[in-house]
Protein backbone atom coordinates (compact mmCIF):
# COMPACT_ATOMS: atom_id res chain seq x y z
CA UNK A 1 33.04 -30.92 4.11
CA UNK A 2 30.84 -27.67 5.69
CA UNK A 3 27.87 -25.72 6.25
CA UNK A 4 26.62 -23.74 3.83
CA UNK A 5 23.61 -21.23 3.62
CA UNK A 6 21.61 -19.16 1.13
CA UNK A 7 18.00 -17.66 1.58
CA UNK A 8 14.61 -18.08 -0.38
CA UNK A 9 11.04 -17.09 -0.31
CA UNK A 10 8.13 -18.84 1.48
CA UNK A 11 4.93 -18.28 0.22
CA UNK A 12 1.44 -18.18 2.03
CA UNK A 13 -0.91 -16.54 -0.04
CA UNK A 14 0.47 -13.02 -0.96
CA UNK A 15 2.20 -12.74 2.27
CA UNK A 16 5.97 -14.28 2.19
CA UNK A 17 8.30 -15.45 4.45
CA UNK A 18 12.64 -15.50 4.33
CA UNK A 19 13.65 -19.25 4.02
CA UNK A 20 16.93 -19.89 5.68
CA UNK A 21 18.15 -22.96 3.57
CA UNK A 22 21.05 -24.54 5.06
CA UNK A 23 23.38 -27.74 3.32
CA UNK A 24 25.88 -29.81 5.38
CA UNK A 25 27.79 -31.89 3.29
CA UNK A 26 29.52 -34.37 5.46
CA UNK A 27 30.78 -37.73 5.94
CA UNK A 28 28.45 -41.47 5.42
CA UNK A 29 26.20 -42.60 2.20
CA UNK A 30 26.50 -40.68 -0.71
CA UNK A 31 22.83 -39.07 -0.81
CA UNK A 32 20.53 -36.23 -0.35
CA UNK A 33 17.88 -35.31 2.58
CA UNK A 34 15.55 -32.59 2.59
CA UNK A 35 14.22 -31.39 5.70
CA UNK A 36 11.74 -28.52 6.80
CA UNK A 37 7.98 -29.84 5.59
CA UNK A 38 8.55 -29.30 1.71
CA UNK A 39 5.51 -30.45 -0.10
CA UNK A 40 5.69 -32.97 -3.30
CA UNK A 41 6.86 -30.09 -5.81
CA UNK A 42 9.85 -29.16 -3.37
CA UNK A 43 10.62 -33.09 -2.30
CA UNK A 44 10.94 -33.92 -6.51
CA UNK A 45 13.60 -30.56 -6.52
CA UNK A 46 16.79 -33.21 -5.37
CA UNK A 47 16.71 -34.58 -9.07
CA UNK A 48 16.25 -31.68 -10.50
CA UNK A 49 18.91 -29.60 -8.91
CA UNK A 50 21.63 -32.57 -8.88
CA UNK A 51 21.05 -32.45 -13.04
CA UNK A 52 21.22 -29.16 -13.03
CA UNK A 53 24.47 -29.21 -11.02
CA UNK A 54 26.37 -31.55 -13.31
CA UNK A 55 24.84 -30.05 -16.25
CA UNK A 56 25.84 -26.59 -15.46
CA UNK A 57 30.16 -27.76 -15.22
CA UNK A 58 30.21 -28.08 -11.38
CA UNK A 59 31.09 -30.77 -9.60
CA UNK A 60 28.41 -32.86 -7.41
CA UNK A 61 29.47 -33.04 -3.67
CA UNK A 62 30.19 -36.26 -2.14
CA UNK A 63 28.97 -37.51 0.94
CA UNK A 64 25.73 -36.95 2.60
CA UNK A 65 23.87 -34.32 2.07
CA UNK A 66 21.51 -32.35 4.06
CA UNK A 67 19.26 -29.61 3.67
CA UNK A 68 17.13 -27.72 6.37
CA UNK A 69 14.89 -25.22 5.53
CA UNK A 70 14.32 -22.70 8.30
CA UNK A 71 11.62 -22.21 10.21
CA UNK A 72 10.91 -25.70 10.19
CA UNK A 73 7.59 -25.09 10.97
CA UNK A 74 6.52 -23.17 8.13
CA UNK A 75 5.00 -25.67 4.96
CA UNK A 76 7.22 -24.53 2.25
CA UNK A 77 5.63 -25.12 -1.33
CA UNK A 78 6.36 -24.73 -5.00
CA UNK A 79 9.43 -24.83 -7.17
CA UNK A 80 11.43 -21.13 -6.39
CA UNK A 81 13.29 -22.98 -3.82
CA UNK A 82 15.28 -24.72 -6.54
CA UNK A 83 18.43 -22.34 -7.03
CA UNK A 84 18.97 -21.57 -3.44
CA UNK A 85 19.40 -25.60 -3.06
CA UNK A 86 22.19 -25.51 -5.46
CA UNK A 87 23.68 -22.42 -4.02
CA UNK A 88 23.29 -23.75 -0.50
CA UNK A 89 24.86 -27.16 -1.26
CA UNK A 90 27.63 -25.00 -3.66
CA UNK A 91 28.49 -22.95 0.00
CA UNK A 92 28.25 -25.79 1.81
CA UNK A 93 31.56 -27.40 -0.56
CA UNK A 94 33.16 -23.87 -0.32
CA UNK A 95 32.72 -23.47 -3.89
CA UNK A 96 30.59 -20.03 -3.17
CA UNK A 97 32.27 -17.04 -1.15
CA UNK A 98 30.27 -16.38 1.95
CA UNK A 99 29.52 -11.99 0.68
CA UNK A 100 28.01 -13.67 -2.15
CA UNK A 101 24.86 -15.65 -0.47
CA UNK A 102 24.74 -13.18 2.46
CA UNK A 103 21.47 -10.51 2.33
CA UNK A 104 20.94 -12.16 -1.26
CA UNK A 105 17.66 -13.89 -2.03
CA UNK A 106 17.54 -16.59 -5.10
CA UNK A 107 14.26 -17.53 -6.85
CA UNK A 108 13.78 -19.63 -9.75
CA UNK A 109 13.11 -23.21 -11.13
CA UNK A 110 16.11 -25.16 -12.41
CA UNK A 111 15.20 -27.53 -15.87
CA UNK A 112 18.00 -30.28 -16.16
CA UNK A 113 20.26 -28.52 -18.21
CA UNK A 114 20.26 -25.33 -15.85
CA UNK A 115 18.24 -22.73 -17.18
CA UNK A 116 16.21 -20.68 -14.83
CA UNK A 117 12.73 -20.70 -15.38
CA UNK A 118 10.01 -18.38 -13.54
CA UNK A 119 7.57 -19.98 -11.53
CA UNK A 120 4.34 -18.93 -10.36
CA UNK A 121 4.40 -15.93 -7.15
CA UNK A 122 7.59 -14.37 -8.29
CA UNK A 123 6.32 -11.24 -7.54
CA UNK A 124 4.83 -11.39 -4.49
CA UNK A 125 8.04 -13.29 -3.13
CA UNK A 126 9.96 -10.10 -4.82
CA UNK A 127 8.07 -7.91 -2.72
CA UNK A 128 8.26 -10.06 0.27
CA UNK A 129 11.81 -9.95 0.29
CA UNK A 130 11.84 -6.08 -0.12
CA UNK A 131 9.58 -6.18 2.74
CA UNK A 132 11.98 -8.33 5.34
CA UNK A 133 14.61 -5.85 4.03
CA UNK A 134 16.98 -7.91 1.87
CA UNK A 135 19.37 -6.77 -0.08
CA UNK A 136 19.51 -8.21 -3.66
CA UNK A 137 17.11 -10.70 -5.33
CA UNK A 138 18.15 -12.64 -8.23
CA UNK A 139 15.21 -14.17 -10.74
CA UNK A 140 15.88 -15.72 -13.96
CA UNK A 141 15.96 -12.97 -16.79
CA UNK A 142 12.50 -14.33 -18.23
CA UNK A 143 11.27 -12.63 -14.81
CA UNK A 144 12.75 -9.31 -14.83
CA UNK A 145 9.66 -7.77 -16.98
CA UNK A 146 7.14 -8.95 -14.03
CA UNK A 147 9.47 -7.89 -11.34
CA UNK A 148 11.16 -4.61 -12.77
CA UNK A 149 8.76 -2.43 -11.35
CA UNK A 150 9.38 -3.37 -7.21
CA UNK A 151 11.57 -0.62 -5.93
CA UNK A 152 13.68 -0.59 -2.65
CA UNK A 153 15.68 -3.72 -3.59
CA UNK A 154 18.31 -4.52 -5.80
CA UNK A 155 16.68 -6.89 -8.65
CA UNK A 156 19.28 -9.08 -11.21
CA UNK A 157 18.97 -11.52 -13.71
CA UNK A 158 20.53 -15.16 -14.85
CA UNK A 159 19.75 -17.17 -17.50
CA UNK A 160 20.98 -20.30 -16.36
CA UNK A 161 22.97 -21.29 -12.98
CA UNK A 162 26.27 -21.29 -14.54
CA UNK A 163 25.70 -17.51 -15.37
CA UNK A 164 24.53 -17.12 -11.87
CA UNK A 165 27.03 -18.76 -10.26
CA UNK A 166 29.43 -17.07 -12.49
CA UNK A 167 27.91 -13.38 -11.09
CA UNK A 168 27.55 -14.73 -7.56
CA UNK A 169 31.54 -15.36 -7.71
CA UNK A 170 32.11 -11.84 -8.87
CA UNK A 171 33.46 -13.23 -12.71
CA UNK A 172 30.72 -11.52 -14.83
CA UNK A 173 27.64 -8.87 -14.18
CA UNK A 174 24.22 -10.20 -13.52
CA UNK A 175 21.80 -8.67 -16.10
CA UNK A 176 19.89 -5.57 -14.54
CA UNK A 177 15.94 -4.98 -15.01
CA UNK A 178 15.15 -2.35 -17.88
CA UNK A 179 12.91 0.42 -17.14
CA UNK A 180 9.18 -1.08 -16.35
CA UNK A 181 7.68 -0.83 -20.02
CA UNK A 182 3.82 0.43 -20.09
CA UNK A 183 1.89 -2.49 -21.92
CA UNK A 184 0.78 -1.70 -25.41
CA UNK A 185 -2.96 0.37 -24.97
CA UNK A 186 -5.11 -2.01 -25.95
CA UNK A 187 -8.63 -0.61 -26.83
CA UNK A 188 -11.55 -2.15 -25.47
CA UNK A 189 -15.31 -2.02 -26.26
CA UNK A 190 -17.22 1.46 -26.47
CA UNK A 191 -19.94 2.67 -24.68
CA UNK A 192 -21.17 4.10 -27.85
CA UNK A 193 -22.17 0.45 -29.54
CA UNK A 194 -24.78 0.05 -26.64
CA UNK A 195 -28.06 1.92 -28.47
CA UNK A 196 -30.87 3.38 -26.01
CA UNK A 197 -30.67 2.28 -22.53
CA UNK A 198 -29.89 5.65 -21.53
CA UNK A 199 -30.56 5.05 -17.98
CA UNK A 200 -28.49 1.32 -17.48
CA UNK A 201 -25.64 3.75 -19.16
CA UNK A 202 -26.07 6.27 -16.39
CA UNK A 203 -26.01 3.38 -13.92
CA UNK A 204 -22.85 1.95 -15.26
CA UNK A 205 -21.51 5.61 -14.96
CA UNK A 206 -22.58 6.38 -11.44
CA UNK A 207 -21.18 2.38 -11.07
CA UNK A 208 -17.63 3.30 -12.51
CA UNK A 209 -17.58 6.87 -10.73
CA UNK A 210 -18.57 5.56 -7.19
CA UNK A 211 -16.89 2.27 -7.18
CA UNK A 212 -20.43 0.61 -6.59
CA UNK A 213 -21.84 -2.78 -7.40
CA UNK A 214 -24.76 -2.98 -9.71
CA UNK A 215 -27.49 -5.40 -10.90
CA UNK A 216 -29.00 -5.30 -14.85
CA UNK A 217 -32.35 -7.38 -14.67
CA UNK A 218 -33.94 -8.04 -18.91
CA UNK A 219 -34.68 -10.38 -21.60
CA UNK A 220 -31.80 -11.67 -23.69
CA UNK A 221 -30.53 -9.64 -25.89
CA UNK A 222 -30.93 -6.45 -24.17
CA UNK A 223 -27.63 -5.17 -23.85
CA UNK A 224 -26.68 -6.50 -19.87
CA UNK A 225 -23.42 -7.87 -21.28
CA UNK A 226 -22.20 -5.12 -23.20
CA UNK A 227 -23.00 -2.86 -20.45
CA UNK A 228 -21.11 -4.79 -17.75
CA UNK A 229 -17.89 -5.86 -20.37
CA UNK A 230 -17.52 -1.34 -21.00
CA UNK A 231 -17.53 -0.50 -17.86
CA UNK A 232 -13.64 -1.46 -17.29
CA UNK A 233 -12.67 0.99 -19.68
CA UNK A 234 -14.54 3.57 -17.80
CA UNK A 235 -12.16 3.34 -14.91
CA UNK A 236 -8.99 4.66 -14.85
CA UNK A 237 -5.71 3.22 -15.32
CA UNK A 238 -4.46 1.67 -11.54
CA UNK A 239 -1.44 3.67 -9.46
CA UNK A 240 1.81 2.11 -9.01
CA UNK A 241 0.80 0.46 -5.70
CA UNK A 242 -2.55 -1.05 -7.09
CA UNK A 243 -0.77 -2.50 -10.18
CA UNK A 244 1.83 -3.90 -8.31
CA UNK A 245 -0.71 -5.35 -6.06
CA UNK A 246 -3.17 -6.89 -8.86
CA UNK A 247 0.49 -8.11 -10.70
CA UNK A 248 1.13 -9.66 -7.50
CA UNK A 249 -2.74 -11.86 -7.54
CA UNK A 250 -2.00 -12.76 -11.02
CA UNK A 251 1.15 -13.99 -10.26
CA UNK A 252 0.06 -16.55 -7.83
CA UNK A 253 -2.38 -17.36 -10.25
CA UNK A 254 0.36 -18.09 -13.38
CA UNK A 255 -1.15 -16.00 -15.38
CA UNK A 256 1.60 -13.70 -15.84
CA UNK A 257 4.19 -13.85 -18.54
CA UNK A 258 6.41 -12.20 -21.34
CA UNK A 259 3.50 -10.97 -23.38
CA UNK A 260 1.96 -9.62 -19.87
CA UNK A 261 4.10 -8.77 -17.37
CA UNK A 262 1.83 -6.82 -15.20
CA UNK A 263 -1.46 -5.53 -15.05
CA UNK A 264 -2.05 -1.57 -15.19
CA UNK A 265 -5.71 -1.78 -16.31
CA UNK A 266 -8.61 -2.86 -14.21
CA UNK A 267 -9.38 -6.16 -14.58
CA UNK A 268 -12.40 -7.80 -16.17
CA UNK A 269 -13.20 -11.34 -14.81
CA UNK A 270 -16.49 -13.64 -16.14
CA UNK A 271 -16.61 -16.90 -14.55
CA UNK A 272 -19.13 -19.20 -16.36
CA UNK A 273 -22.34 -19.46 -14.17
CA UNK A 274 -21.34 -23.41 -13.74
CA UNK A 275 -18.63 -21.89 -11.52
CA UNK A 276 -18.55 -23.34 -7.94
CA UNK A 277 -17.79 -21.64 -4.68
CA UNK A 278 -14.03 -22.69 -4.88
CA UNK A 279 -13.57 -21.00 -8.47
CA UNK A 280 -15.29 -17.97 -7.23
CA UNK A 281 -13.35 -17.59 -4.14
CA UNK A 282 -10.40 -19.13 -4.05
CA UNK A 283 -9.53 -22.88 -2.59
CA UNK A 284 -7.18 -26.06 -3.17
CA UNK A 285 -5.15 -27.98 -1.68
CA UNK A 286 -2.02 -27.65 0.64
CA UNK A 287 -1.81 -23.06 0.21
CA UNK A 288 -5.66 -21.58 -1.03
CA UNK A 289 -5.38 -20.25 -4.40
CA UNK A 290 -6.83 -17.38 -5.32
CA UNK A 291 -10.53 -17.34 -6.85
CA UNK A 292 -12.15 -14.95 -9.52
CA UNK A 293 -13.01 -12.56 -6.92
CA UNK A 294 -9.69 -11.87 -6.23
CA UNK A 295 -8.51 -12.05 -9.71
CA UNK A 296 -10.77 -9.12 -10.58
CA UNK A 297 -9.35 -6.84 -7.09
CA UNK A 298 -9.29 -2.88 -8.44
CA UNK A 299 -11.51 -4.04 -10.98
CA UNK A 300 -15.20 -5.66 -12.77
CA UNK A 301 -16.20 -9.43 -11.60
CA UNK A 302 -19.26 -10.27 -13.47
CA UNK A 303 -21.77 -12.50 -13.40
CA UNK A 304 -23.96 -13.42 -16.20
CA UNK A 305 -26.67 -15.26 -15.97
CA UNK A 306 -26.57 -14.78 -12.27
CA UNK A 307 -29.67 -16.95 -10.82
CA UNK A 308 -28.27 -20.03 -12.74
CA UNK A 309 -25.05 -20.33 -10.06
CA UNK A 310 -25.20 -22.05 -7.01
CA UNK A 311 -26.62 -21.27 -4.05
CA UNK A 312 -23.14 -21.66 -2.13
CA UNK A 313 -21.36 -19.93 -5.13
CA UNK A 314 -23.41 -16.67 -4.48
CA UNK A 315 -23.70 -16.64 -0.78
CA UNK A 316 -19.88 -17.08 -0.42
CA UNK A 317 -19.49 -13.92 -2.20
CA UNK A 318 -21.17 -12.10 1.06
CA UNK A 319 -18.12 -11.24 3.23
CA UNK A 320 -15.57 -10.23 0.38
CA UNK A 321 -17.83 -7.89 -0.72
CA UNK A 322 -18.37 -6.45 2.45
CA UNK A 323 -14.92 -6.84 3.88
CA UNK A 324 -12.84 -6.26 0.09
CA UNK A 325 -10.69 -9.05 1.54
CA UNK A 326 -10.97 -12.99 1.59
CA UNK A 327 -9.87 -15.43 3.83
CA UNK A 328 -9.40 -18.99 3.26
CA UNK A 329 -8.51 -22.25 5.40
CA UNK A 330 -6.57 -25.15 3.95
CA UNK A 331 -4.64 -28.00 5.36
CA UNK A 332 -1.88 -25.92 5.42
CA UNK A 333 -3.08 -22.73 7.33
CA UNK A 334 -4.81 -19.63 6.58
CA UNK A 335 -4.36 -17.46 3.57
CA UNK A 336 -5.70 -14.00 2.81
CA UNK A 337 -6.21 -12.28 -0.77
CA UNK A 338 -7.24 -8.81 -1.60
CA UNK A 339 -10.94 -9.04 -3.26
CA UNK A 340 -11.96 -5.23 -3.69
CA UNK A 341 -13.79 -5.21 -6.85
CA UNK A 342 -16.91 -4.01 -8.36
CA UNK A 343 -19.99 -6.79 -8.69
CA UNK A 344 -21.88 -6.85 -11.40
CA UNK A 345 -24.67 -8.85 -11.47
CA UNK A 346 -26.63 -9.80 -14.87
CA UNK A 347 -30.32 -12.15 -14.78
CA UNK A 348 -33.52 -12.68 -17.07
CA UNK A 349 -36.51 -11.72 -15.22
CA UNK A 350 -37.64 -15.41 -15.53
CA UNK A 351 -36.26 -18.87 -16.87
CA UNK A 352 -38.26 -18.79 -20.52
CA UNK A 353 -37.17 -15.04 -20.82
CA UNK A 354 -38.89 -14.13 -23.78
CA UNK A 355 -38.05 -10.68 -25.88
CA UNK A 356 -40.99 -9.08 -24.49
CA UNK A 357 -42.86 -9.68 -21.00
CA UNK A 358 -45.62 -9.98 -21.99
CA UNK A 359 -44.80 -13.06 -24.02
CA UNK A 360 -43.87 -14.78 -20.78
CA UNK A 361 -45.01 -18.77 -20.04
CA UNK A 362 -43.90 -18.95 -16.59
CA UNK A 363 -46.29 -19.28 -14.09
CA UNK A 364 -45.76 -16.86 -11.48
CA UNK A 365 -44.43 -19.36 -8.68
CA UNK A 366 -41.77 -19.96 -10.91
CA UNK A 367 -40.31 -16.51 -11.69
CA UNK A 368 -40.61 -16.05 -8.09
CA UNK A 369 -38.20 -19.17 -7.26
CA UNK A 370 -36.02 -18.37 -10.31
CA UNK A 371 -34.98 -14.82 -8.63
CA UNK A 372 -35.48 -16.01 -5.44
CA UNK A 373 -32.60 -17.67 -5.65
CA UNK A 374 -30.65 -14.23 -5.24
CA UNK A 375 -30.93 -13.87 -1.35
CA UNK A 376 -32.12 -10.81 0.37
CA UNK A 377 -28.80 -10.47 2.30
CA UNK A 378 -26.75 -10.96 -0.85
CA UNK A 379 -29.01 -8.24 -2.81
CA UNK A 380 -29.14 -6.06 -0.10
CA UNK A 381 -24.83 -5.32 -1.44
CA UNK A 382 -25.66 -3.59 -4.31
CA UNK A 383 -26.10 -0.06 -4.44
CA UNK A 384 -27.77 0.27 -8.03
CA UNK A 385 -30.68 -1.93 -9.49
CA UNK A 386 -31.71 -1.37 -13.28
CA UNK A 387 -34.23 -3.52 -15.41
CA UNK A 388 -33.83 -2.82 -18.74
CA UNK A 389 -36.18 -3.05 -21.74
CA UNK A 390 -36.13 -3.27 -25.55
CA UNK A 391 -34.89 -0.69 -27.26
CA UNK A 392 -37.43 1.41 -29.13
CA UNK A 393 -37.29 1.47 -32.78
CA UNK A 394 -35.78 5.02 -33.04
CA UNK A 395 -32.97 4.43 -31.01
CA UNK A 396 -31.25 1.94 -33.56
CA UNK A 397 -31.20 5.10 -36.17
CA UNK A 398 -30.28 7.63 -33.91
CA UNK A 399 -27.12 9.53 -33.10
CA UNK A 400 -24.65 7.46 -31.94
CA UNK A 401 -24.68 7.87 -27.88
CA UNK A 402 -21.61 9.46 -25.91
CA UNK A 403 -18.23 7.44 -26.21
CA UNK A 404 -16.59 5.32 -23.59
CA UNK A 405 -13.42 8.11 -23.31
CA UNK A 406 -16.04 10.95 -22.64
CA UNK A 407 -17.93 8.93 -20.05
CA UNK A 408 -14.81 8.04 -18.72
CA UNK A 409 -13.57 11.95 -18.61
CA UNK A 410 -16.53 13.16 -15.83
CA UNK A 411 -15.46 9.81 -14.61
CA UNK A 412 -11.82 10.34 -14.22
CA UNK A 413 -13.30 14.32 -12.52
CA UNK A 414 -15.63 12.81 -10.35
CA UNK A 415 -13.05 10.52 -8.63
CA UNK A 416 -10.40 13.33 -8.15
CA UNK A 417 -13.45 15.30 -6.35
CA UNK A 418 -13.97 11.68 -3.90
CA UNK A 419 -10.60 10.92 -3.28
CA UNK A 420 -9.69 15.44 -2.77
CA UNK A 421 -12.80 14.87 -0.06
CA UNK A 422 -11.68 11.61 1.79
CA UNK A 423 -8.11 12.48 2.10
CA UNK A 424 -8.13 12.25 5.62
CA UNK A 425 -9.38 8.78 5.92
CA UNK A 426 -6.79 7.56 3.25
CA UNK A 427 -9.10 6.69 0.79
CA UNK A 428 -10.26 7.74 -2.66
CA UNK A 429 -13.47 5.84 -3.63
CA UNK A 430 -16.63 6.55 -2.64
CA UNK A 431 -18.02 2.54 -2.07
CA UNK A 432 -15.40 2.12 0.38
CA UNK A 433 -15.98 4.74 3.24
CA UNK A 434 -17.03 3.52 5.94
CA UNK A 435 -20.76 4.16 7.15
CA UNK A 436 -19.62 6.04 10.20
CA UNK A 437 -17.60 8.29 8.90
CA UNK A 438 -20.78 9.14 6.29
CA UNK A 439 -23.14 9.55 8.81
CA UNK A 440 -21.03 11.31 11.44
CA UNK A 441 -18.83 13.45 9.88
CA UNK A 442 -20.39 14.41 6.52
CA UNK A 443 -23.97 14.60 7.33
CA UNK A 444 -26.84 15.96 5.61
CA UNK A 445 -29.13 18.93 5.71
CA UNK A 446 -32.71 17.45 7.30
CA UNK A 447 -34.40 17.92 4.35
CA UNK A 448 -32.08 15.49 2.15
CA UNK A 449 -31.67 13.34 5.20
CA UNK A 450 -35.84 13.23 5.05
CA UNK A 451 -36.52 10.10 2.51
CA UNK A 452 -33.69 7.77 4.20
CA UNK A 453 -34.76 8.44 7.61
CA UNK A 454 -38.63 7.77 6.14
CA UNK A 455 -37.22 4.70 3.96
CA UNK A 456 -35.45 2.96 6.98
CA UNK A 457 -38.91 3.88 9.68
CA UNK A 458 -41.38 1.72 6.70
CA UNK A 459 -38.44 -0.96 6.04
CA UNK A 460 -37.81 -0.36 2.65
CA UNK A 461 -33.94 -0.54 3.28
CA UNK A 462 -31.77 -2.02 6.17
CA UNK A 463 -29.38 -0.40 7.66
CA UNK A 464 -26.66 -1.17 5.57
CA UNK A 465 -28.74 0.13 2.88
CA UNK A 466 -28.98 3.45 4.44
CA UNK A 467 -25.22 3.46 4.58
CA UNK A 468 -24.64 2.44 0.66
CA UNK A 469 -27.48 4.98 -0.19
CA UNK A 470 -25.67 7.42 1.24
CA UNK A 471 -22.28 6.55 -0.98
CA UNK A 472 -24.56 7.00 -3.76
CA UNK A 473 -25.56 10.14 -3.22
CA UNK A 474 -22.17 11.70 -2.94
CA UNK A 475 -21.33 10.08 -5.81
CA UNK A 476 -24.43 11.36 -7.80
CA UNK A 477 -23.20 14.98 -6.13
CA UNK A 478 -19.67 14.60 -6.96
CA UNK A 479 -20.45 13.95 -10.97
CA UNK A 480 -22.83 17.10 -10.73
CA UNK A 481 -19.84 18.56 -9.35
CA UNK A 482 -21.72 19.76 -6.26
CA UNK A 483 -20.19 20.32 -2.10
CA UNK A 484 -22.67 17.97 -0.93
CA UNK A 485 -25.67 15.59 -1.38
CA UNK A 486 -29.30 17.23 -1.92
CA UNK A 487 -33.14 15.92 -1.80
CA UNK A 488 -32.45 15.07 -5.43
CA UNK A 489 -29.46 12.79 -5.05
CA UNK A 490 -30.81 10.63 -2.55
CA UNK A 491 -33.92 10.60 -3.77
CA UNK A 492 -31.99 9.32 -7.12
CA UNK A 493 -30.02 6.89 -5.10
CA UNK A 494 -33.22 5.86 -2.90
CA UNK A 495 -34.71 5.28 -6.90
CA UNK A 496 -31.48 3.12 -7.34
CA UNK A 497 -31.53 1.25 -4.78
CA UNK A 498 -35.51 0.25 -5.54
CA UNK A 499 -34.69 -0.23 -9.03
CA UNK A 500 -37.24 1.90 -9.83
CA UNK A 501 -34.95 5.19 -11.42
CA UNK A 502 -36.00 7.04 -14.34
């Protein structure tokens, strides 16, 4: 009979907490007790673990059983805690040498027979536990390809708990990560399918450059969704710390597995427009999960068919896309995920949309109320505005347009010109400087400061709008490679704004 210890992760959202799980097997009814606010998942883990147990050779400990999990405060969620039960109640019957559960963190489910499984956050809780400064982490092996790419921590792998147990005791190796293996290149649409339109494809550019969100207004068929589903492959491929950190999202999410490990692309998310607020943001029961917004952080969340979602769907996209962050409050607390992604927004000028205007039935109080469900305030987020119109003839026949990896090349130029520029400030992407920093440190000559000083005196654009403008501009300067802004680029980004370029 004795106390035993070992240490898991605690998830809230993408931030994690070190579990201290303690077992005291001791004297009265045969039985086990969990203590510590576990939720359902964690309460059904007794069965599950005592099959495991017996199932893995080991003997079941008899007596009572209990098992704190530390801070007792803290709702602990989820099935990772499962292997640091057994190795708790394991130390606890001195069957597991005390160097071998110190500094060590152990995630994973346990099925009856005592194979490890991966569960959903295994990344995040990785990367949690590098954070509190632990040691070692041990996930089962069908882990190691999501987790192989966290650094500062010693990562193994077990296949089942007798092979962990069998590593913890110092009898055999724990498997070791291989070297983090770049996904197979998968190639995605091309620019060059989408015929005419030459000014929606400089939009998408300037977009994809610039980080900015962007609206395509025309009839069906015009080419809005093949726009908006190229512009991903226009970005380019995320750093370390921004795959890690969109791995991490799709984690929590399950959506990570052996055929994806991790994400090193920007993502491209497309709710359905009968999405609600919850699916858009995040939401749930007990811990928030996260919502397509955050699914699509470092990359595209569009929105087809924009004026058919809800009212509350839209508006509760206001603050992420202003803040690049979302916060959400649940029974059990509050829970933040990263949301920095690119909107774009896709409508019909009205609800018959016919091929060509002109051909419209809709009275005019109805196309008003059709886009008038798109609030001001909502609108008033996104830098570029293009309505696009049929093709002409000539353009099916003609040369095929520029390609998605050329676009992508002035692209890829432009960005190392932002991110050369706002080194100071720690950031690399135009859309996400702050307005203060545009207006104060990097102003303009009078003349190009002119039209947003005359735009903001008649009201065309808030305040906010002179900000984005502005982002515009130097984005517009940096992919005509020039030091600064000029009359012509925000003029062009004024025109952008208006949805009135050319």
């Amino acid at each position: 009979m004795g106390l035993g210890r070992a240490y898991a992760i605690a998830l809230t959202g993408m931030d994690g907490h070190v579990v201290e799980v303690e077992a005291d097997v001791g004297t009265g009814l045969p039985g086990l007790h969990l203590v510590g606010l576990p939720d359902t998942a964690l309460q059904e883990a007794r069965n599950r673990v005592r099959a495991a147990v017996d199932n893995s050779g080991e003997r079941w400990p008899r007596g009572k059983i209990v098992l704190a999990l530390s801070p007792a405060m803290l709702p602990k969620s989820g099935s990772l805690f499962d292997v640091t039960l057994a190795a708790a109640i394991l130390h606890a019957d001195g069957r597991l040498p005390d160097a071998a559960v110190a500094s060590t963190v152990l995630l994973g489910e346990l099925a009856l027979d005592g194979r490890l499984r991966s569960a959903r956050g295994m990344l995040p809780a990785v990367l949690a536990a590098r954070a509190a400064g632990c040691r070692r982490v041990v996930v089962p092996v069908s882990a190691l390809g999501e987790v192989c790419a966290v650094g500062g921590v010693e990562i193994r792998g077990a296949r089942d708990l007798a092979e962990l147990l069998a590593g913890l005791r110092g009898h055999t190796e724990l498997a070791r990560p291989g070297k983090p293996q770049q996904p197979p290149e998968q190639t995605g649409p091309d620019l060059a399918d989408v015929v005419g339109q030459a000014q929606a494809r400089q939009a998408v550019e300037i977009a994809a450059a610039g980080g900015h969100h962007l609206m395509l207004m025309g009839s069906p068929g015009v080419g809005k969704t093949m726009l908006a589903q190229r512009l991903p492959g226009l970005l380019p491929p995320l750093t370390a710390d921004e795959s890690l950190e969109v791995s991490a999202v799709h984690s929590l999410a399950g959506l990570l597995g052996p055929d994806l490990p991790r994400i090193t692309r920007a993502p491209f998310v497309a709710p359905h427009h009968t999405a609600t607020a919850v699916a858009l943001v995040g939401g749930g029961q007990g811990w928030a999960r996260p919502g397509a917004v955050s699914l699509a952080h470092r990359g595209v969340l569009f929105l087809d068919e924009c004026p058919e979602l809800s009212a509350d769907a839209l508006e509760a996209l206001r603050t992420p896309l202003e803040e690049g962050t979302v916060r959400l409050a649940r029974s059990n607390g509050v829970v933040r995920y990263p949301a920095r992604c690119q909107l774009v927004l896709a409508a019909n000028p009205c609800p018959c949309a016919p091929a060509r205007d002109v051909d419209c039935v809709c009275p005019p109080a109805v196309r008003r109320r059709y886009l008038a469900r798109l609030s001001g305030p909502l609108l008033d987020r996104v830098d570029l505005h293009v309505t696009m119109h049929p093709p002409a003839a000539g353009a099916l026949t003609a040369d095929r347009p520029e390609t998605s990896a050329a676009v992508a090349d002035r692209v890829g130029q432009s960005r190392d010109r932002a991110a050369h520029r706002w080194a100071r400030v720690s950031l690399a992407v135009n859309a996400e400087i702050p307005g203060p920093v545009l207006r104060r440190e990097y102003t303009l000559d009078g003349p190009a400061r002119r039209p947003l000083e005359t735009a903001l005196r008649t009201g065309r654009i808030t305040a906010r709008g002179v900000d984005r403008t502005l982002r515009v501009a130097w984005t517009l300067a940096d992919l005509a490679d020039l030091p600064t802004p000029g009359v012509d680029e925000v003029a062009a980004a004024l025109m952008f704004r208006a949805g009135r370029a050319s």
